[in-house]
C-alpha atoms as a PDB file:
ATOM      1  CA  UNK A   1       0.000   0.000   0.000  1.00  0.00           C
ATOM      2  CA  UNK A   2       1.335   3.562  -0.685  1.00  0.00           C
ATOM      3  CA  UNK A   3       2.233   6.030   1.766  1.00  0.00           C
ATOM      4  CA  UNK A   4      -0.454   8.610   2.897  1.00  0.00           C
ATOM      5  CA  UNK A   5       0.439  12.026   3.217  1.00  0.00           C
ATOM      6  CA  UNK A   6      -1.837  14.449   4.642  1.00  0.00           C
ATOM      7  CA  UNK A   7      -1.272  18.285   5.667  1.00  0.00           C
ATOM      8  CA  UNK A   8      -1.270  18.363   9.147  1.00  0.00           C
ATOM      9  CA  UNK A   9      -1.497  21.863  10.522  1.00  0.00           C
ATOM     10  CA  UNK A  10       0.667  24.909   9.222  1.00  0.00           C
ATOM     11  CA  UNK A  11       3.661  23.587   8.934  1.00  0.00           C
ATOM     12  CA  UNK A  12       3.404  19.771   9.441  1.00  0.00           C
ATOM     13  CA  UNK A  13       2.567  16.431   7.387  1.00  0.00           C
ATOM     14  CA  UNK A  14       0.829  13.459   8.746  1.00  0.00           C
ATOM     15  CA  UNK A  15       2.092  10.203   7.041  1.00  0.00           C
ATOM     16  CA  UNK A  16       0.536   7.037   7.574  1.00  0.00           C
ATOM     17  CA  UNK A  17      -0.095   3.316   5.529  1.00  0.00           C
ATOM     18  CA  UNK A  18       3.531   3.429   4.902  1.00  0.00           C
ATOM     19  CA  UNK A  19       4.547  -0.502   3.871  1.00  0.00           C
ATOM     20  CA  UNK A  20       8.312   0.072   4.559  1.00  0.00           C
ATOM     21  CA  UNK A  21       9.852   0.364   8.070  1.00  0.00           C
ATOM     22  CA  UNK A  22       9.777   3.155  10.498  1.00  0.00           C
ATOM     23  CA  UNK A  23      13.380   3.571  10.336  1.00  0.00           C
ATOM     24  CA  UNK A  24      14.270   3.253   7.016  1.00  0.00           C
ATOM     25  CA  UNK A  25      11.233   5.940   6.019  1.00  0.00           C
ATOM     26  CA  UNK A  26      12.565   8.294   9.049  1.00  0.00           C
ATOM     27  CA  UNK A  27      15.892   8.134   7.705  1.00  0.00           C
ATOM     28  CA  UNK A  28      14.856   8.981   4.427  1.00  0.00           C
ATOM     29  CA  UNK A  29      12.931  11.895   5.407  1.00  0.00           C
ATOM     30  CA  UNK A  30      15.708  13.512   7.673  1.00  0.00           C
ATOM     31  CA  UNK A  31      17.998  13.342   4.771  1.00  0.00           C
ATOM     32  CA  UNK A  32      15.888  15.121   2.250  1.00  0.00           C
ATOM     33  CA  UNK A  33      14.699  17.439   5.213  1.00  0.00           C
ATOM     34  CA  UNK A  34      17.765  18.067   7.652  1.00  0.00           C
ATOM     35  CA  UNK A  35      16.222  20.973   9.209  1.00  0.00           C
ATOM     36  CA  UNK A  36      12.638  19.240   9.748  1.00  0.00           C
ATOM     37  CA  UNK A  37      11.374  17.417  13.216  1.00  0.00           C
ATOM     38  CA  UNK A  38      10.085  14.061  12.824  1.00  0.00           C
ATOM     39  CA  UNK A  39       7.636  12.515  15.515  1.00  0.00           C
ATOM     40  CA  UNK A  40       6.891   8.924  15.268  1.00  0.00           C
ATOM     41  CA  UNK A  41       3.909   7.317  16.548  1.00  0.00           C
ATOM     42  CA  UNK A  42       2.912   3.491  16.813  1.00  0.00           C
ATOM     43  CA  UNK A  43       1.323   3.802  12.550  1.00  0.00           C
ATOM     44  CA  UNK A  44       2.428   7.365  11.618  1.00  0.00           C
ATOM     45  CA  UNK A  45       4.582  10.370  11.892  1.00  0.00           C
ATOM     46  CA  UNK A  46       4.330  13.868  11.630  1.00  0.00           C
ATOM     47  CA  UNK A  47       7.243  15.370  10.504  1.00  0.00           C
ATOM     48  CA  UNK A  48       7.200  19.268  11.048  1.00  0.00           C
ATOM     49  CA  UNK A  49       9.042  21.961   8.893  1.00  0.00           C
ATOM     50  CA  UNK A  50      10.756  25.552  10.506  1.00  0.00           C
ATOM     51  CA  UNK A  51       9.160  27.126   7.796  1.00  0.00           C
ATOM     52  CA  UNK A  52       6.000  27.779   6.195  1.00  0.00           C
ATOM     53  CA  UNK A  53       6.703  26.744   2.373  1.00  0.00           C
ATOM     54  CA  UNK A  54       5.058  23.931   0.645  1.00  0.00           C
ATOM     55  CA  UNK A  55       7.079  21.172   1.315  1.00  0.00           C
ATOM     56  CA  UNK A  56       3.982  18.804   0.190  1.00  0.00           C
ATOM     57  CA  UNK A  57       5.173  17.978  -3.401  1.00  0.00           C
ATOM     58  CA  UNK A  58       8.551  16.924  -2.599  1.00  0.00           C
ATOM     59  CA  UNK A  59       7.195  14.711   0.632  1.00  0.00           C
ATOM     60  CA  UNK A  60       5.128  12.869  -1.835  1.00  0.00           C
ATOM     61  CA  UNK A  61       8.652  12.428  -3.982  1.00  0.00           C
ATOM     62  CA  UNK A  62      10.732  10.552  -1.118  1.00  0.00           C
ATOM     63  CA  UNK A  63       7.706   8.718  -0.122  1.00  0.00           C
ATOM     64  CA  UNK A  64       7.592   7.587  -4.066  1.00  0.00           C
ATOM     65  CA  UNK A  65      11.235   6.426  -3.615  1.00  0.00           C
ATOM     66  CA  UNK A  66      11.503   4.737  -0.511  1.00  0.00           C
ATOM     67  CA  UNK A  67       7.944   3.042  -0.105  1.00  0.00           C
ATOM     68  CA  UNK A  68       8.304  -0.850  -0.629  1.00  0.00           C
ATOM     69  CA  UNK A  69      11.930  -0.915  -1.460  1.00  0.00           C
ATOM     70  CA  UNK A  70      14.203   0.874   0.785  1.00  0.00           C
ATOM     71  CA  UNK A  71      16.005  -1.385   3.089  1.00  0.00           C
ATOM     72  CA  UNK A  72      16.651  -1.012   6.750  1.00  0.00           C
ATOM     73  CA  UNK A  73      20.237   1.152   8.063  1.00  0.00           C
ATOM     74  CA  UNK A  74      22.292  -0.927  10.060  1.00  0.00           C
ATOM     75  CA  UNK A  75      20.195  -2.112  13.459  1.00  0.00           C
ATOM     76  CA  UNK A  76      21.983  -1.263  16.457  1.00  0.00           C
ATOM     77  CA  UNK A  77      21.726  -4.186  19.555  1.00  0.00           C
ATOM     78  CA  UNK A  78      21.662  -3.114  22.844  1.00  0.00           C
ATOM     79  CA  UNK A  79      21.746  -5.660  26.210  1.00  0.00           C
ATOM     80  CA  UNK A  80      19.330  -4.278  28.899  1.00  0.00           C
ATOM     81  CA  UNK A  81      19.952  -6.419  32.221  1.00  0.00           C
ATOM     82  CA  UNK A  82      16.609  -7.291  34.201  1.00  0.00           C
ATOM     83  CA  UNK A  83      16.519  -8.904  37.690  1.00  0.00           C
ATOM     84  CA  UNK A  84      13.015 -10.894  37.315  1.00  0.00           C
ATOM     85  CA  UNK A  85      11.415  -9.938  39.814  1.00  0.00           C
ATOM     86  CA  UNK A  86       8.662  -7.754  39.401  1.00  0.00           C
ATOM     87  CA  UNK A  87       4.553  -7.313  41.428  1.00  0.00           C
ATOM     88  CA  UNK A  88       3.453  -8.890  37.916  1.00  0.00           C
ATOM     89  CA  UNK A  89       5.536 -11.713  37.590  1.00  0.00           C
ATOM     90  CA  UNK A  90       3.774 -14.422  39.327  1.00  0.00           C
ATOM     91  CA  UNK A  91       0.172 -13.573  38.119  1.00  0.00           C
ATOM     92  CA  UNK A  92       1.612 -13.542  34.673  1.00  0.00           C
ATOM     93  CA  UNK A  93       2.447 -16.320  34.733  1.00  0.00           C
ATOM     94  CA  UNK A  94      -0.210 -17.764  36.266  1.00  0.00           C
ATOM     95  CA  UNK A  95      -2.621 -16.333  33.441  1.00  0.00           C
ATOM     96  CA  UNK A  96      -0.520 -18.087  31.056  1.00  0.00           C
ATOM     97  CA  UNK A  97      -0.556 -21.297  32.367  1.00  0.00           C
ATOM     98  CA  UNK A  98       3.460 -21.511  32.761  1.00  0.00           C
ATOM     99  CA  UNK A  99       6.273 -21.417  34.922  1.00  0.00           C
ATOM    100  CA  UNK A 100       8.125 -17.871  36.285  1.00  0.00           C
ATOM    101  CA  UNK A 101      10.982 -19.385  34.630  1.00  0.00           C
ATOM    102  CA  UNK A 102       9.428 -19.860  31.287  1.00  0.00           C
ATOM    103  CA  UNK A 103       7.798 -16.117  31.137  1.00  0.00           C
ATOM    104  CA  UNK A 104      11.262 -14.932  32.029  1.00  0.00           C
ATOM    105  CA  UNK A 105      12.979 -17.387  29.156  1.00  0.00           C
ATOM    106  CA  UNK A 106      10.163 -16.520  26.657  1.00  0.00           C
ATOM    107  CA  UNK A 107      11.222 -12.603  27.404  1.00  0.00           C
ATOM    108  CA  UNK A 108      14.844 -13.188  27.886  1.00  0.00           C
ATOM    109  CA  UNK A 109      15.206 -14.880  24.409  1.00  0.00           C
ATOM    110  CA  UNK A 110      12.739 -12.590  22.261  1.00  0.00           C
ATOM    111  CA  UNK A 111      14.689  -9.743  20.330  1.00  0.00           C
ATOM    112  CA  UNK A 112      12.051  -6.523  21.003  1.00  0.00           C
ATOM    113  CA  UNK A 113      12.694  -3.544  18.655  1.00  0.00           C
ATOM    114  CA  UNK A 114      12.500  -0.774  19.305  1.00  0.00           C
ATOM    115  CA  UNK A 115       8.451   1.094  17.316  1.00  0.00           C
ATOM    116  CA  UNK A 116       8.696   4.080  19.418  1.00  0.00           C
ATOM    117  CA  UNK A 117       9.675   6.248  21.789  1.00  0.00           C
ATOM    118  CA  UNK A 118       6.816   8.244  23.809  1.00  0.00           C
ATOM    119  CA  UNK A 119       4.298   9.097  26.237  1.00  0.00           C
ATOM    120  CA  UNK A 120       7.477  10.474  28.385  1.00  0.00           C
ATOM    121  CA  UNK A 121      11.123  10.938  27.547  1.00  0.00           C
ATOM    122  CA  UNK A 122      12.465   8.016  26.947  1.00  0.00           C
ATOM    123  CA  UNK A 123       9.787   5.642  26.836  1.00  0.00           C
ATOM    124  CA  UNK A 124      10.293   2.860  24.727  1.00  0.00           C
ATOM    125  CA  UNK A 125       7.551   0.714  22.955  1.00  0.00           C
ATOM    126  CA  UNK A 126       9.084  -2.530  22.285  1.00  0.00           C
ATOM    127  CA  UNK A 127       8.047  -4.809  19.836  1.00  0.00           C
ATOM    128  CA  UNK A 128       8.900  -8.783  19.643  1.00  0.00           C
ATOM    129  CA  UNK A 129      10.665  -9.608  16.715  1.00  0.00           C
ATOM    130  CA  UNK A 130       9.678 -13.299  17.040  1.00  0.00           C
ATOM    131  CA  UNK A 131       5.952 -14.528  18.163  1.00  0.00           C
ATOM    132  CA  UNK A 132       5.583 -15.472  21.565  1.00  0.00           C
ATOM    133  CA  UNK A 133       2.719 -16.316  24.654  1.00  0.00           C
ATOM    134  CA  UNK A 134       3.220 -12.884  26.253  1.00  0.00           C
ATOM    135  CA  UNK A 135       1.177 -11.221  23.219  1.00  0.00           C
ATOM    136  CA  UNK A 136      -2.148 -12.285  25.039  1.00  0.00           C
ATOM    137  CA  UNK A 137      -1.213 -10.218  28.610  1.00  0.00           C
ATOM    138  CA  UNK A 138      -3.489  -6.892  27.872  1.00  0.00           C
ATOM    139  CA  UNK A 139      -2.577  -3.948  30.252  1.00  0.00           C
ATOM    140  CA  UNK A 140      -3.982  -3.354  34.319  1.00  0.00           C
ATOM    141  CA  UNK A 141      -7.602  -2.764  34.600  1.00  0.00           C
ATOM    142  CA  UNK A 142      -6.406  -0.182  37.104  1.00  0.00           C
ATOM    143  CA  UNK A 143      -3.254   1.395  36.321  1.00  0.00           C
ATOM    144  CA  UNK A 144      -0.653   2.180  39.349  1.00  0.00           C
ATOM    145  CA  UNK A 145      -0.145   5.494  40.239  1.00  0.00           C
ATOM    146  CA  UNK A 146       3.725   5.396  40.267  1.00  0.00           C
ATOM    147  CA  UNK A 147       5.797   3.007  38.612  1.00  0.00           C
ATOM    148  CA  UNK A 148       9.091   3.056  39.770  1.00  0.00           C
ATOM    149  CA  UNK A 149      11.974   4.032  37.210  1.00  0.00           C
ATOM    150  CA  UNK A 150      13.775   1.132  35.978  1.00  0.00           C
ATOM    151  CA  UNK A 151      10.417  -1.467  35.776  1.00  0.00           C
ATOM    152  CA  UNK A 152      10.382  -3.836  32.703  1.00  0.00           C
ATOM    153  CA  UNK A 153       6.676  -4.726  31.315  1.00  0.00           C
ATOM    154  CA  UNK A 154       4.416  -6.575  29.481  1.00  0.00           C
ATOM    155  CA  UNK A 155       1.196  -5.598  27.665  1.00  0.00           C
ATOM    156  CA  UNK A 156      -0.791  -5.738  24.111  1.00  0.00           C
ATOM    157  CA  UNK A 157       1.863  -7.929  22.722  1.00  0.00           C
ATOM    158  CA  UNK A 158       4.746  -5.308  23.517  1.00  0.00           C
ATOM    159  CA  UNK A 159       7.169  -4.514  26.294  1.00  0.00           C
ATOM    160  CA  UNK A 160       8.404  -1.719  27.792  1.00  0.00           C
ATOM    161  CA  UNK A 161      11.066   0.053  30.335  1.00  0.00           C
ATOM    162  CA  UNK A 162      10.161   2.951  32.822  1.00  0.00           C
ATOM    163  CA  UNK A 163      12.729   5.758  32.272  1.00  0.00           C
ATOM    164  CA  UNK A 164      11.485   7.453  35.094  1.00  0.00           C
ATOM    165  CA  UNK A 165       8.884   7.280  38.462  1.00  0.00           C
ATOM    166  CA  UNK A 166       5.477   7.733  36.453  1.00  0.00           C
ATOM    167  CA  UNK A 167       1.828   6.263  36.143  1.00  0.00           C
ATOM    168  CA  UNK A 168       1.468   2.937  34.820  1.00  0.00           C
ATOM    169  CA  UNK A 169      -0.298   0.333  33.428  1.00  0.00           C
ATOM    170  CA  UNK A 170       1.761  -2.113  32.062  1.00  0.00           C
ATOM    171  CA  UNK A 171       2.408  -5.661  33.674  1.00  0.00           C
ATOM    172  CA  UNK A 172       5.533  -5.466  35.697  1.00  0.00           C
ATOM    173  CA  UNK A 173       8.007  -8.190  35.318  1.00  0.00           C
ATOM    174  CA  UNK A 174      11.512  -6.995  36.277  1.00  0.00           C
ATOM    175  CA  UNK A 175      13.884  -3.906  36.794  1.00  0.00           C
ATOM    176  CA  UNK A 176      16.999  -2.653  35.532  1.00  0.00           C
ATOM    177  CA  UNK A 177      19.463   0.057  36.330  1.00  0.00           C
ATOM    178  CA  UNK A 178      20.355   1.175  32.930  1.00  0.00           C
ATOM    179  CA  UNK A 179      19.352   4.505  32.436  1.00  0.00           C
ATOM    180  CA  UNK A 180      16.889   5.760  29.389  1.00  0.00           C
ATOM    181  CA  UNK A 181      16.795   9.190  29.637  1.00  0.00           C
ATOM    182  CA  UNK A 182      19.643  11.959  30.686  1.00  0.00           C
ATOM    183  CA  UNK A 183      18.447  15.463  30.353  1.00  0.00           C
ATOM    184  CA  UNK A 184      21.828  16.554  30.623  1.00  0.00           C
ATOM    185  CA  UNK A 185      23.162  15.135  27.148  1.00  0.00           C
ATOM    186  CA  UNK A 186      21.687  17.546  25.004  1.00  0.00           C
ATOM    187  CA  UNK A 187      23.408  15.486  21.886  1.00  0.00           C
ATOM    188  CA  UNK A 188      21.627  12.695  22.368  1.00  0.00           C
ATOM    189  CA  UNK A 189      19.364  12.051  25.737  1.00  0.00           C
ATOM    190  CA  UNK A 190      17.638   8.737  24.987  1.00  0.00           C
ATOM    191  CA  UNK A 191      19.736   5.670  25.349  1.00  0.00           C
ATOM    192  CA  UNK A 192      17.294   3.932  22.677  1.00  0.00           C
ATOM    193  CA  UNK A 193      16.413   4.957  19.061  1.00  0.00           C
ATOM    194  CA  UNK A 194      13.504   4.348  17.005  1.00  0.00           C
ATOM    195  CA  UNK A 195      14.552   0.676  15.176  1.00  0.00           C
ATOM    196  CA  UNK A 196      16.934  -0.365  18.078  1.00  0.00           C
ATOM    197  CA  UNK A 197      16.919  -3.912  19.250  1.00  0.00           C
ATOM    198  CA  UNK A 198      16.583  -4.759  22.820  1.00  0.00           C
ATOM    199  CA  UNK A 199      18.279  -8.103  24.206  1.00  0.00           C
ATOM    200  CA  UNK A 200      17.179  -8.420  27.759  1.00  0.00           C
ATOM    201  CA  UNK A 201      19.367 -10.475  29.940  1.00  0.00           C
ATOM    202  CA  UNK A 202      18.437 -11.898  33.065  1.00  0.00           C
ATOM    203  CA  UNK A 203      20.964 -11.013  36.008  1.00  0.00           C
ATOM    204  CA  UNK A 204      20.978 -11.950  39.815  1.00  0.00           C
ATOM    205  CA  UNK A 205      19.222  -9.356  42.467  1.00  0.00           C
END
């Protein structure tokens, strides 16, 4: 299916039904538009221009170009270690019908990329790169209140780290002290890009 490009405000264009991958259509679009800001979302982006010119026509170009046939850059892998031992852990697992040990294999040995990073800085949406059980786990009927930074979880198929003490609703199935988000690097504050691949490896409390 071809791209969908819609205006999207003054200065901005809504893109959507793309059928190549996040990455490889982001990095298409920052190198025709160096100057522009990009913001991904789960099925779309919005990338906005400092300007008010008519940048629609040559959008519609690179989309032309890169839709269907540009490959991926090169993914970079990054180890995330989890102590297992999160409030979540035992009643997913019990949902499921398996061992602790098997949800924490069946997480430990799934690649997760990296769809998006949101809904605070440094958030990262995870998806598997491989089908497993922990796509049927759906989100809290009553989200926490505060999450503690660090927490690993589980819901709608995807997985997720807490860069930061926030609200929550996500199953919680471990911790890590790796750090997501340092407002202090203004070169580059998130330790994960969009297209990254997440190993998690189980460590000792």
């Amino acid at each position: 299916m071809k791209a969908k490009a819609s205006q999207y405000g003054e200065r901005s264009v809504l893109i959507e039904d793309f059928d190549c991958s996040p990455l490889a259509l982001i990095t298409s679009l920052e190198q025709a538009f160096p100057g522009a800001t990009i913001r991904a979302g789960l099925e779309s982006l919005v990338i906005t221009f400092q300007d008010h010119s008519d940048h629609f026509a040559e959008i519609t170009m690179v989309l032309d170009s890169i839709t269907g046939t540009t490959t991926n850059p090169s993914t970079k892998i990054v180890e995330i270690p989890v102590i297992y031992d999160g409030e979540d852990l035992t009643e997913v697992a019990r949902t499921l019908g398996i061992a602790i040990s098997e949800v924490i294999s069946i997480h430990a040995s799934t690649s997760w990329q990296v769809k998006l990073i949101g809904f605070a800085p440094g958030f990262p949406y995870l998806v598997p790169l491989e089908e497993n059980l922990l796509a049927s786990i759906g989100r809290l009927e009553t989200p926490r209140p505060k999450v503690p930074a660090g927490s690993v979880g589980i819901a709608a198929g995807m997985s997720c780290i807490y860069p930061s003490q926030m609200p929550g609703g996500w199953h919680l199935i471990g911790r890590t002290d790796v750090v997501l988000f340092d407002a202090n690097n203004s070169s580059k504050p998130n330790l994960l890009s969009i297209g990254d691949v997440v190993r998690f490896v189980a460590v000792n409390s």
